[in-house]
C-alpha atoms as a PDB file:
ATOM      1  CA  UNK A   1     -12.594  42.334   3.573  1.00  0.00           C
ATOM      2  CA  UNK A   2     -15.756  42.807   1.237  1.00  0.00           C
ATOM      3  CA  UNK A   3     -13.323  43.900  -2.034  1.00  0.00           C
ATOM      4  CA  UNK A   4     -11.470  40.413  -0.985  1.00  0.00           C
ATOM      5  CA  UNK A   5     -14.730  38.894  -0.563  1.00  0.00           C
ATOM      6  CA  UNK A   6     -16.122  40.104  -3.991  1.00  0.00           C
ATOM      7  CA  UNK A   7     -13.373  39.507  -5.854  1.00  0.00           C
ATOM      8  CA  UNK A   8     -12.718  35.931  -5.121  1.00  0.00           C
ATOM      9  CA  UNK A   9     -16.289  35.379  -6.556  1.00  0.00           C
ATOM     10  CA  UNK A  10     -14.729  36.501  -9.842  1.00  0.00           C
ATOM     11  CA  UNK A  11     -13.986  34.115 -12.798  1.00  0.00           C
ATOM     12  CA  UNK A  12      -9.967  35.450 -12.923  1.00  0.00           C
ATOM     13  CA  UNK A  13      -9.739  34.661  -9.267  1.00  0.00           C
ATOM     14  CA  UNK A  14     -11.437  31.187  -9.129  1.00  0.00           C
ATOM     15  CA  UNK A  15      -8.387  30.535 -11.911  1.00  0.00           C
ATOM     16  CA  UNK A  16      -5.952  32.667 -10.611  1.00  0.00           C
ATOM     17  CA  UNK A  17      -7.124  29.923  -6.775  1.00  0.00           C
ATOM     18  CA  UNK A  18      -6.776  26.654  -9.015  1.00  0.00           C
ATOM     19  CA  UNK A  19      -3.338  27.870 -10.543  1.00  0.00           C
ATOM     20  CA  UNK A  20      -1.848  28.024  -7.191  1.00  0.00           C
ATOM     21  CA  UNK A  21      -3.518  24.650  -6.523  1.00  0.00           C
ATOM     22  CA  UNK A  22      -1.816  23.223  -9.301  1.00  0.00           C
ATOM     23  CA  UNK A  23       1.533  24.684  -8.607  1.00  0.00           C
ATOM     24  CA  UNK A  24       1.075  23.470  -4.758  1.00  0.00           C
ATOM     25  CA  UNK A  25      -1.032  20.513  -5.199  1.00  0.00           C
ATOM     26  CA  UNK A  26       1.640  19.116  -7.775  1.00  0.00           C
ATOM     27  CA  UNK A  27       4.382  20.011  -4.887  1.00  0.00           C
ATOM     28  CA  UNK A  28       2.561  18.087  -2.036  1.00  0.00           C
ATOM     29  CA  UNK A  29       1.840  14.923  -4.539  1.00  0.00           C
ATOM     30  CA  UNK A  30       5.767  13.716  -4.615  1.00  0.00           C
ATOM     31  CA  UNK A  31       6.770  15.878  -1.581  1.00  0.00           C
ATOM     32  CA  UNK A  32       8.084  13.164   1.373  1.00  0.00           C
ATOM     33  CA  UNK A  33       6.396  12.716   3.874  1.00  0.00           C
ATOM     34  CA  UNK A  34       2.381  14.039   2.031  1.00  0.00           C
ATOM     35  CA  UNK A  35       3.068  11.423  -1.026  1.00  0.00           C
ATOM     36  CA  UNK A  36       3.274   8.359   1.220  1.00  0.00           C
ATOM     37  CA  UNK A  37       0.848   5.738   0.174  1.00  0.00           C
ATOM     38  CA  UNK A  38       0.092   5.201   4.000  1.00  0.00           C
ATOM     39  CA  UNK A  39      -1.686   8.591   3.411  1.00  0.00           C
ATOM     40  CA  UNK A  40      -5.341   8.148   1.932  1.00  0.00           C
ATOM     41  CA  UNK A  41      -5.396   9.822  -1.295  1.00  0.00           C
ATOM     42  CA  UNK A  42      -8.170  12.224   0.201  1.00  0.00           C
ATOM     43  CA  UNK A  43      -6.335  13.635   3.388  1.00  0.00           C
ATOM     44  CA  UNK A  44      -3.889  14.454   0.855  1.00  0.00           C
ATOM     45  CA  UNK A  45      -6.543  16.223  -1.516  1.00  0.00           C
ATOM     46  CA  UNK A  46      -7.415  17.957   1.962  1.00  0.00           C
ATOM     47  CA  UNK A  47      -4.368  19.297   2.973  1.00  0.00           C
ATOM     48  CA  UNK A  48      -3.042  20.431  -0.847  1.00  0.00           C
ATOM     49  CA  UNK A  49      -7.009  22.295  -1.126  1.00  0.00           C
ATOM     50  CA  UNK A  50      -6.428  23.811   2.293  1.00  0.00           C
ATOM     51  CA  UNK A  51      -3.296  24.810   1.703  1.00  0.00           C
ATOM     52  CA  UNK A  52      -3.827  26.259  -1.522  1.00  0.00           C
ATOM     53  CA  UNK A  53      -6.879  28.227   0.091  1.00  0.00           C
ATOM     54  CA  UNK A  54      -4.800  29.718   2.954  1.00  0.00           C
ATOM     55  CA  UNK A  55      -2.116  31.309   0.755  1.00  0.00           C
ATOM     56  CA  UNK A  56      -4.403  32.348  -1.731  1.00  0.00           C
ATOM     57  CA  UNK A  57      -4.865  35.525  -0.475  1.00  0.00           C
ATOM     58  CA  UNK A  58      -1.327  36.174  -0.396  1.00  0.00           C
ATOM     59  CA  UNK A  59      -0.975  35.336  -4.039  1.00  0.00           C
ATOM     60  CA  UNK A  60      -4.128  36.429  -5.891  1.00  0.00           C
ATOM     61  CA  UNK A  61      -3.185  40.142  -6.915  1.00  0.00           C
ATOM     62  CA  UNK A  62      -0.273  38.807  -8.455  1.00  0.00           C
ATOM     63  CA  UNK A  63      -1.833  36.108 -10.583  1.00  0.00           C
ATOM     64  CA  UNK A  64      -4.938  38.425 -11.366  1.00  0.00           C
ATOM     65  CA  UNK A  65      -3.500  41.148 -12.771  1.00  0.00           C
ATOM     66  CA  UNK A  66      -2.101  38.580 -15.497  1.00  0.00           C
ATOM     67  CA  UNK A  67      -4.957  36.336 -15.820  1.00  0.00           C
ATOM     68  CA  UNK A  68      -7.010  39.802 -16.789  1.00  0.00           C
ATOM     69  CA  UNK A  69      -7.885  39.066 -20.475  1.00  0.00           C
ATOM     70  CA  UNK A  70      -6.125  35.924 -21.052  1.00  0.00           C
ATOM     71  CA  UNK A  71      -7.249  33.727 -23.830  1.00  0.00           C
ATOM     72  CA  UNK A  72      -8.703  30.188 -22.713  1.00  0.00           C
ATOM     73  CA  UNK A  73      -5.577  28.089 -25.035  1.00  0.00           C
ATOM     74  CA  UNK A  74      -3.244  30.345 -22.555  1.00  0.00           C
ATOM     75  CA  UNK A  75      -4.952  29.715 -19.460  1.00  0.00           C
ATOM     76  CA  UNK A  76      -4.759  26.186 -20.297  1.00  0.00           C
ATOM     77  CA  UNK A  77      -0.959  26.374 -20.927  1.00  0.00           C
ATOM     78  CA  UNK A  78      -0.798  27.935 -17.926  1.00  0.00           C
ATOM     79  CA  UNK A  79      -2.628  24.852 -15.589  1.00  0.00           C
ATOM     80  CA  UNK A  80       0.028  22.552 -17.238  1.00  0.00           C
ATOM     81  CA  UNK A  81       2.729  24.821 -16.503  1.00  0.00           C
ATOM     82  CA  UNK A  82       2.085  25.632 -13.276  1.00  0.00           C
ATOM     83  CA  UNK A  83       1.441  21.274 -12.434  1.00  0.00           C
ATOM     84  CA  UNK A  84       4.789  20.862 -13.819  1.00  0.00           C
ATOM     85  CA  UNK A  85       6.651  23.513 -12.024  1.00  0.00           C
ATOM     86  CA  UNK A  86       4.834  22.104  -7.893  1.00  0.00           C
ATOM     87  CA  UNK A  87       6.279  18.662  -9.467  1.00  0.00           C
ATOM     88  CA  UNK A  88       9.407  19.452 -10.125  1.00  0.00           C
ATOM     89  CA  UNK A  89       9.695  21.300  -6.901  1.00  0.00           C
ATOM     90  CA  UNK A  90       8.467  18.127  -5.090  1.00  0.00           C
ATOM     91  CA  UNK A  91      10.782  15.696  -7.000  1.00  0.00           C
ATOM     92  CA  UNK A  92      13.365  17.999  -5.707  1.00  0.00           C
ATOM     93  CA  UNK A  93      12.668  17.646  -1.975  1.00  0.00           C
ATOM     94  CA  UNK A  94      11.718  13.564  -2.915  1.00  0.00           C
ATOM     95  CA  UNK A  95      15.323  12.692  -4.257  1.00  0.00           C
ATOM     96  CA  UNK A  96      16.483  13.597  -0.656  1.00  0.00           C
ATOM     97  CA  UNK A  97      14.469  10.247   0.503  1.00  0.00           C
ATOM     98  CA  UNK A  98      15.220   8.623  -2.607  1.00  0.00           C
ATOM     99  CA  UNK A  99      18.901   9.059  -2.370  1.00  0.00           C
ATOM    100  CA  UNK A 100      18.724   8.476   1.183  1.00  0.00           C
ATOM    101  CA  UNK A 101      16.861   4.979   0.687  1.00  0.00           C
ATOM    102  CA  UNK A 102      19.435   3.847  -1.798  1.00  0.00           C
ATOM    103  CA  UNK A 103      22.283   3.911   0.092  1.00  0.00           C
ATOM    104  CA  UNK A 104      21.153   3.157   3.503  1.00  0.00           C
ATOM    105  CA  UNK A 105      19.423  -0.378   1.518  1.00  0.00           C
ATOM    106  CA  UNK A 106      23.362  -1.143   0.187  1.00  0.00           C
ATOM    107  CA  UNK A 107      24.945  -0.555   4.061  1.00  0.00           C
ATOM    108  CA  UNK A 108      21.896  -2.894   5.077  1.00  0.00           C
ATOM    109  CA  UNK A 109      23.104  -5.646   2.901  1.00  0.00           C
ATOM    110  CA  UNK A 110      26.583  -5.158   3.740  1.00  0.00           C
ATOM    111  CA  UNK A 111      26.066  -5.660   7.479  1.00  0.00           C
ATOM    112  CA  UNK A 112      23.845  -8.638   6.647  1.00  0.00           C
ATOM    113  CA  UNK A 113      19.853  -7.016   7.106  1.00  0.00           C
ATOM    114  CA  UNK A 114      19.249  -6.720   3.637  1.00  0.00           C
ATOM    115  CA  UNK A 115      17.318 -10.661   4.254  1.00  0.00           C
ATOM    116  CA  UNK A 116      15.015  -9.223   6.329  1.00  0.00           C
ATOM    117  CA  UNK A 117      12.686  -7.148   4.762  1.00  0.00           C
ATOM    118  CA  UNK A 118      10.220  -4.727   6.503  1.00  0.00           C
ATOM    119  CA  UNK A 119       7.152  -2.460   5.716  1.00  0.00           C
ATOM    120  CA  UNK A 120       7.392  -0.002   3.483  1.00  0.00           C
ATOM    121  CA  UNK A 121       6.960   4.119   4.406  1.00  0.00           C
ATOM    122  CA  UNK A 122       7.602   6.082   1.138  1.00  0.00           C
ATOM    123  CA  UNK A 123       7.174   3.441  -1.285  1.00  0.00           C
ATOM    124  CA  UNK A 124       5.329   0.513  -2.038  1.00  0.00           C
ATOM    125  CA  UNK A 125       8.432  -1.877  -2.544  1.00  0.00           C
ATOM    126  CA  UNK A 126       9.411  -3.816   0.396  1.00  0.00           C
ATOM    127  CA  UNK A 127      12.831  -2.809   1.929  1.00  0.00           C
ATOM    128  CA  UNK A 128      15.207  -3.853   4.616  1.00  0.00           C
ATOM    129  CA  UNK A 129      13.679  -3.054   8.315  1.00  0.00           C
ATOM    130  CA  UNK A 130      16.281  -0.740   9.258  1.00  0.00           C
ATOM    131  CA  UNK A 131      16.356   1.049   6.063  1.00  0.00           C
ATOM    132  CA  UNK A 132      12.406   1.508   6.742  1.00  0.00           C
ATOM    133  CA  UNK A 133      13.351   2.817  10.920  1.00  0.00           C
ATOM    134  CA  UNK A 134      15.842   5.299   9.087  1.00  0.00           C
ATOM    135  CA  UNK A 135      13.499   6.521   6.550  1.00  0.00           C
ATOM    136  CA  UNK A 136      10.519   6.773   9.099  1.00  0.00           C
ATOM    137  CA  UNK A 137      12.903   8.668  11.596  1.00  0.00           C
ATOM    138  CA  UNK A 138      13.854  11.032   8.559  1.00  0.00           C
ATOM    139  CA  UNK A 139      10.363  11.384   7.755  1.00  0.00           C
ATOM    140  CA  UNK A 140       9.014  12.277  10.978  1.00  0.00           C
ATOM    141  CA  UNK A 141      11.740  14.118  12.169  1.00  0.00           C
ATOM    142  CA  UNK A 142      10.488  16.565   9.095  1.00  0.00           C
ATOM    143  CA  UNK A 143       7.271  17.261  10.667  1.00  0.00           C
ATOM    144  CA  UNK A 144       8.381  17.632  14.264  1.00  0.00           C
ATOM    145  CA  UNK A 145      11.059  20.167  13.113  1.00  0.00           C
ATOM    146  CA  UNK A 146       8.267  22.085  11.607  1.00  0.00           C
ATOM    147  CA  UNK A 147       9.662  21.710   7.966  1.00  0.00           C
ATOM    148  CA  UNK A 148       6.982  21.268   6.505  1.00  0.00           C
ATOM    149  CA  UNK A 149       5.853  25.325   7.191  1.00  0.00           C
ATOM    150  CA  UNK A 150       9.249  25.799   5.789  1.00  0.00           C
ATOM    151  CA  UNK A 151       8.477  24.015   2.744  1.00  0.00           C
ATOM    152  CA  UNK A 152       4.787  26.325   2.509  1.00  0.00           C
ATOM    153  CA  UNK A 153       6.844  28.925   2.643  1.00  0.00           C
ATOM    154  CA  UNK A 154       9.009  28.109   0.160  1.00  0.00           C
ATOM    155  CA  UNK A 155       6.108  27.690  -2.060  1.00  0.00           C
ATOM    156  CA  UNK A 156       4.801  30.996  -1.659  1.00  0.00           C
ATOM    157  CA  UNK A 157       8.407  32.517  -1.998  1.00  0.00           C
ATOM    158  CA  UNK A 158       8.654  30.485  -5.518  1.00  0.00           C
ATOM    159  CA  UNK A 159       6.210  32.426  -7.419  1.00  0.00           C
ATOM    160  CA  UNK A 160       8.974  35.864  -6.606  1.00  0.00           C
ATOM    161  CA  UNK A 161      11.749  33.315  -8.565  1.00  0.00           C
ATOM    162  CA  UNK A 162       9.126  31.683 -11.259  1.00  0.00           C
ATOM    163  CA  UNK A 163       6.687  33.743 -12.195  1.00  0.00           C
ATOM    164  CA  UNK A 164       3.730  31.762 -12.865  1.00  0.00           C
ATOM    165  CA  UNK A 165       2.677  30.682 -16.351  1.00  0.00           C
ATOM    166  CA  UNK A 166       7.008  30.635 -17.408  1.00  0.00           C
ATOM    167  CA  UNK A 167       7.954  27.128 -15.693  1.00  0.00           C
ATOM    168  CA  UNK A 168      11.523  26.203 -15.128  1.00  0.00           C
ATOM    169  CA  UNK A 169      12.530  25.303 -18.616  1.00  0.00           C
ATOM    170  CA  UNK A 170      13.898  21.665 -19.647  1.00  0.00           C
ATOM    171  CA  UNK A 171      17.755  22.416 -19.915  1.00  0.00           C
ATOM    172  CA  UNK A 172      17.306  24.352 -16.325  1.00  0.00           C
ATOM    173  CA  UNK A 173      14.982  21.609 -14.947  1.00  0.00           C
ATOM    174  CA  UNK A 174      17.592  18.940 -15.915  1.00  0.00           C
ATOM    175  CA  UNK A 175      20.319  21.146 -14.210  1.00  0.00           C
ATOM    176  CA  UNK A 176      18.454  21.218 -11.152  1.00  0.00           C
ATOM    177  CA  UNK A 177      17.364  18.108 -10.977  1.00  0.00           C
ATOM    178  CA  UNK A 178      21.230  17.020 -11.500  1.00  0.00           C
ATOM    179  CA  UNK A 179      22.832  19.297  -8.868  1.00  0.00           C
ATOM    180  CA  UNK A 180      19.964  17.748  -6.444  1.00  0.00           C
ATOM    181  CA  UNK A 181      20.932  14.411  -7.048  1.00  0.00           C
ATOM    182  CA  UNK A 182      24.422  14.947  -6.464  1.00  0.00           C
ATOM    183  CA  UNK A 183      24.267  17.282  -3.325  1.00  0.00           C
ATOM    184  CA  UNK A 184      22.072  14.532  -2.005  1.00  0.00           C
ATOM    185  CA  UNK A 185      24.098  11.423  -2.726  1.00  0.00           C
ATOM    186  CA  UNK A 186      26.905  13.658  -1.203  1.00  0.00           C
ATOM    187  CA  UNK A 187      25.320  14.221   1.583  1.00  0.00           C
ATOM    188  CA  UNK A 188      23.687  10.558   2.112  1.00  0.00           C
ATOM    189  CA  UNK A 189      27.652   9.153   1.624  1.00  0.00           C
ATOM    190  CA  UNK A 190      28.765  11.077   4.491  1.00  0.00           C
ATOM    191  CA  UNK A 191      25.855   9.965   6.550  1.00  0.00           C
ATOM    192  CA  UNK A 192      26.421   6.447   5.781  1.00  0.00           C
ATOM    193  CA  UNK A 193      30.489   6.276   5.791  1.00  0.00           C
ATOM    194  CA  UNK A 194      30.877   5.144   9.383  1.00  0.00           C
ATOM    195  CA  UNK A 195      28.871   2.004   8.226  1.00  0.00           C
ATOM    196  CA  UNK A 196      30.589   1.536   4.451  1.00  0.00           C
ATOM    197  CA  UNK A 197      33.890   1.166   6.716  1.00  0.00           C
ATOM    198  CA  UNK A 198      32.373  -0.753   9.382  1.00  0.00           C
ATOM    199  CA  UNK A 199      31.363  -3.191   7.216  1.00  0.00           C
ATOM    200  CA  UNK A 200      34.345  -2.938   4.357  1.00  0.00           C
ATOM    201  CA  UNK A 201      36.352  -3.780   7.560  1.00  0.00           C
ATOM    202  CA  UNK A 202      34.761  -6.343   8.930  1.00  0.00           C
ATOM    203  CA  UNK A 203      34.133  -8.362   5.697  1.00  0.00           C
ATOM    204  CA  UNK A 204      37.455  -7.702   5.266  1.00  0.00           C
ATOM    205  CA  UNK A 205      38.171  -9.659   8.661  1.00  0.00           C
ATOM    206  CA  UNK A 206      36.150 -12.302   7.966  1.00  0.00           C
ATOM    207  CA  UNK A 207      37.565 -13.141   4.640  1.00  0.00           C
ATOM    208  CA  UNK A 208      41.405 -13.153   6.387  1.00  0.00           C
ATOM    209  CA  UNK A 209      40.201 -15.878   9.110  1.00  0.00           C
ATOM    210  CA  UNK A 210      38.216 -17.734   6.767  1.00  0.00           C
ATOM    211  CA  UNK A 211      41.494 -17.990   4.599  1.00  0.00           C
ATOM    212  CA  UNK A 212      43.231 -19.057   7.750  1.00  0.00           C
ATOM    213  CA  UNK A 213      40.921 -21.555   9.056  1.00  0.00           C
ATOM    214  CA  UNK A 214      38.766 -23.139   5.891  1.00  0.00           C
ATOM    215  CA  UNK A 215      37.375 -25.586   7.641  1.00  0.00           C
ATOM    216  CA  UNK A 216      35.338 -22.849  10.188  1.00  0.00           C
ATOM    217  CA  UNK A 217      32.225 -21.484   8.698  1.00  0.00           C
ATOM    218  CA  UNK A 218      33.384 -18.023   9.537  1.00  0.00           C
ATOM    219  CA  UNK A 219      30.748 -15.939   7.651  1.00  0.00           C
ATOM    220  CA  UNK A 220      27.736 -17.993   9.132  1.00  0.00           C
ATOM    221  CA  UNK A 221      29.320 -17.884  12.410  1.00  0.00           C
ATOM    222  CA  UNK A 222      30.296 -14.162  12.106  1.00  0.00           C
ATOM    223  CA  UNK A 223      27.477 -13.008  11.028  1.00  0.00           C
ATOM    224  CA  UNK A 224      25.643 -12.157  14.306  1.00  0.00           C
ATOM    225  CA  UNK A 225      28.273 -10.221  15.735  1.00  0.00           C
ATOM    226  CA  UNK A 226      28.329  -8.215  12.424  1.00  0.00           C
ATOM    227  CA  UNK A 227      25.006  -7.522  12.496  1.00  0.00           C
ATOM    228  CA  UNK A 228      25.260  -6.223  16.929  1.00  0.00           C
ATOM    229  CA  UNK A 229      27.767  -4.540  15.728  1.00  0.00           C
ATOM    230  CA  UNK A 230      26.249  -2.696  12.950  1.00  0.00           C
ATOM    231  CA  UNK A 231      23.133  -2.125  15.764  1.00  0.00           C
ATOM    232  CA  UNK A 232      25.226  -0.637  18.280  1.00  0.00           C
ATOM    233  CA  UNK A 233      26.991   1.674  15.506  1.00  0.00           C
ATOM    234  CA  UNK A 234      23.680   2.745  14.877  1.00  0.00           C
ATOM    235  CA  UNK A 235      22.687   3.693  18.082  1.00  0.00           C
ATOM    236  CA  UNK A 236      25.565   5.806  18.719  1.00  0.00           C
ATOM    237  CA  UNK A 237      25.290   7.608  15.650  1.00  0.00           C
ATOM    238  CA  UNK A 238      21.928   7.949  14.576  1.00  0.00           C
ATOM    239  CA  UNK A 239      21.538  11.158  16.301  1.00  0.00           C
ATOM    240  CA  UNK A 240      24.891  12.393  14.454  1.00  0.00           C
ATOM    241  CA  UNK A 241      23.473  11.713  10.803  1.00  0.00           C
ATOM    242  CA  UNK A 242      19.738  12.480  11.622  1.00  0.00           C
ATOM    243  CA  UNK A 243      20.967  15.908  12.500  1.00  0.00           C
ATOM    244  CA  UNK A 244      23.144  16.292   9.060  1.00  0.00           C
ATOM    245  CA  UNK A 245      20.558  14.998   7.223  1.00  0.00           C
ATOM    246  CA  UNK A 246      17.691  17.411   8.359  1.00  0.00           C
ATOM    247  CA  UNK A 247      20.434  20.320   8.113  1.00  0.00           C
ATOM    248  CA  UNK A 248      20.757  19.071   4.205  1.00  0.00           C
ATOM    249  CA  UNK A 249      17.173  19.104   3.688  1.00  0.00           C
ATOM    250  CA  UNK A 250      16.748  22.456   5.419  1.00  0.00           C
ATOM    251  CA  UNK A 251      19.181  24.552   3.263  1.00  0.00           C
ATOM    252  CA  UNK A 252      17.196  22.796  -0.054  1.00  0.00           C
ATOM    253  CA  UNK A 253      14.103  24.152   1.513  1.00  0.00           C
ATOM    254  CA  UNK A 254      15.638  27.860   2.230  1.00  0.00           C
ATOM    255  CA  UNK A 255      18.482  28.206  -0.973  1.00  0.00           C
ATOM    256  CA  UNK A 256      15.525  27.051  -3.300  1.00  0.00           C
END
């Protein structure tokens, strides 16, 4: 413990600490659930300092032995680098919710919620209240799962698959940052089919009585039942797509 103890007084390891603060600091700023605005910009500073502090040991040989006679212009490249690469890694993660409040905000207007707007979790936009129950839901589900040590890990596994200092690279940024956004909208259709055909359906219905009977308001009067409807679809299946979407966001956090 005294080596440890001596050598994190050193200047390489008080950079070598702050590069893996940048790396997981930069992670933790877009990151759902640690980049909502309902967190206070200093419990977030907290938890990304703590963090950083607890793996440090794990990671400090590694960065040391190439921080040993670096040149300040390279250390400085490195900072940038390694910001970059922990916000990359958290936009990754964040298109999951993004993705996720995109289509769940079109099935709310469908089934008539998208007038009733409710508090926002992960933005600062107001959205439709049941978009905000799913996205809270997804949110906390994360934590009581325990993801979140998941995605620590991951962050220590990174430096094994990006050294630090090298970065992802634009073209192989883009790439990933592509593939996300597809696997995710993928994954965020399949969640939200039941509801696209609910409500494809039962527009559909509507607009065949209204035809038949033009004097009826059909869509005023039809709208409550839509919207029970749409409710009790929910209730039924929320468990079902919860449970796919927290298996989606799990193999992110374990394929890389």
């Amino acid at each position: 413990m005294i080596p440890l103890f001596g050598s994190l007084l050193g200047g390489d390891a008080f950079i070598a600490t702050f590069l893996i603060f940048c790396r997981i600091g930069g992670c933790l700023l877009i990151v759902p659930g640690f980049s909502s605005p309902r967190v206070p910009a200093q419990v977030r500073l907290l938890i990304a300092g703590g963090v950083s502090l607890a793996v440090t040991p794990l990671l400090l040989p590694l960065l040391q032995t190439k921080l040993s006679g670096q040149a300040p212009m390279q250390t400085l490249s490195w900072i940038g680098s390694e910001t970059m690469t922990g916000l990359l890694i958290g936009l990754l993660g964040r298109i999951f919710i993004f993705v996720l409040e995109t289509v769940m905000n079109a099935t709310a207007t469908m089934v008539g919620f998208g007038s009733m707007p409710g508090t926002p979790i992960e933005g600062s936009d107001a959205i439709p209240a049941v978009e905000t129950l799913i996205v809270v839901t997804a949110v906390a589900l994360m934590f009581a799962a325990d993801l979140h040590w998941e995605l620590f890990r991951g962050l220590v596994e990174s430096y094994a698959r990006i050294p630090p200092g090298e970065g992802f690279g634009t073209q192989t940024a883009l790439v990933r940052i592509a593939d996300q956004i597809g696997a995710a909208f993928t994954l965020a259709l399949r969640i939200a089919a039941p509801f696209i055909l609910y409500a494809v359906g039962v527009n559909l219905a509507a607009g065949f009585v209204n035809k038949l009977t033009p004097t009826i308001p059909v869509y005023f009067v039809a709208t409550p039942f839509v919207m029970c409807g749409a409710l009790i679809l929910l209730y039924y299946l929320s468990n079902e797509f919860m449970t796919q979407f927290l298996a989606g966001y799990v193999a992110w956090l374990r394929r890389g």
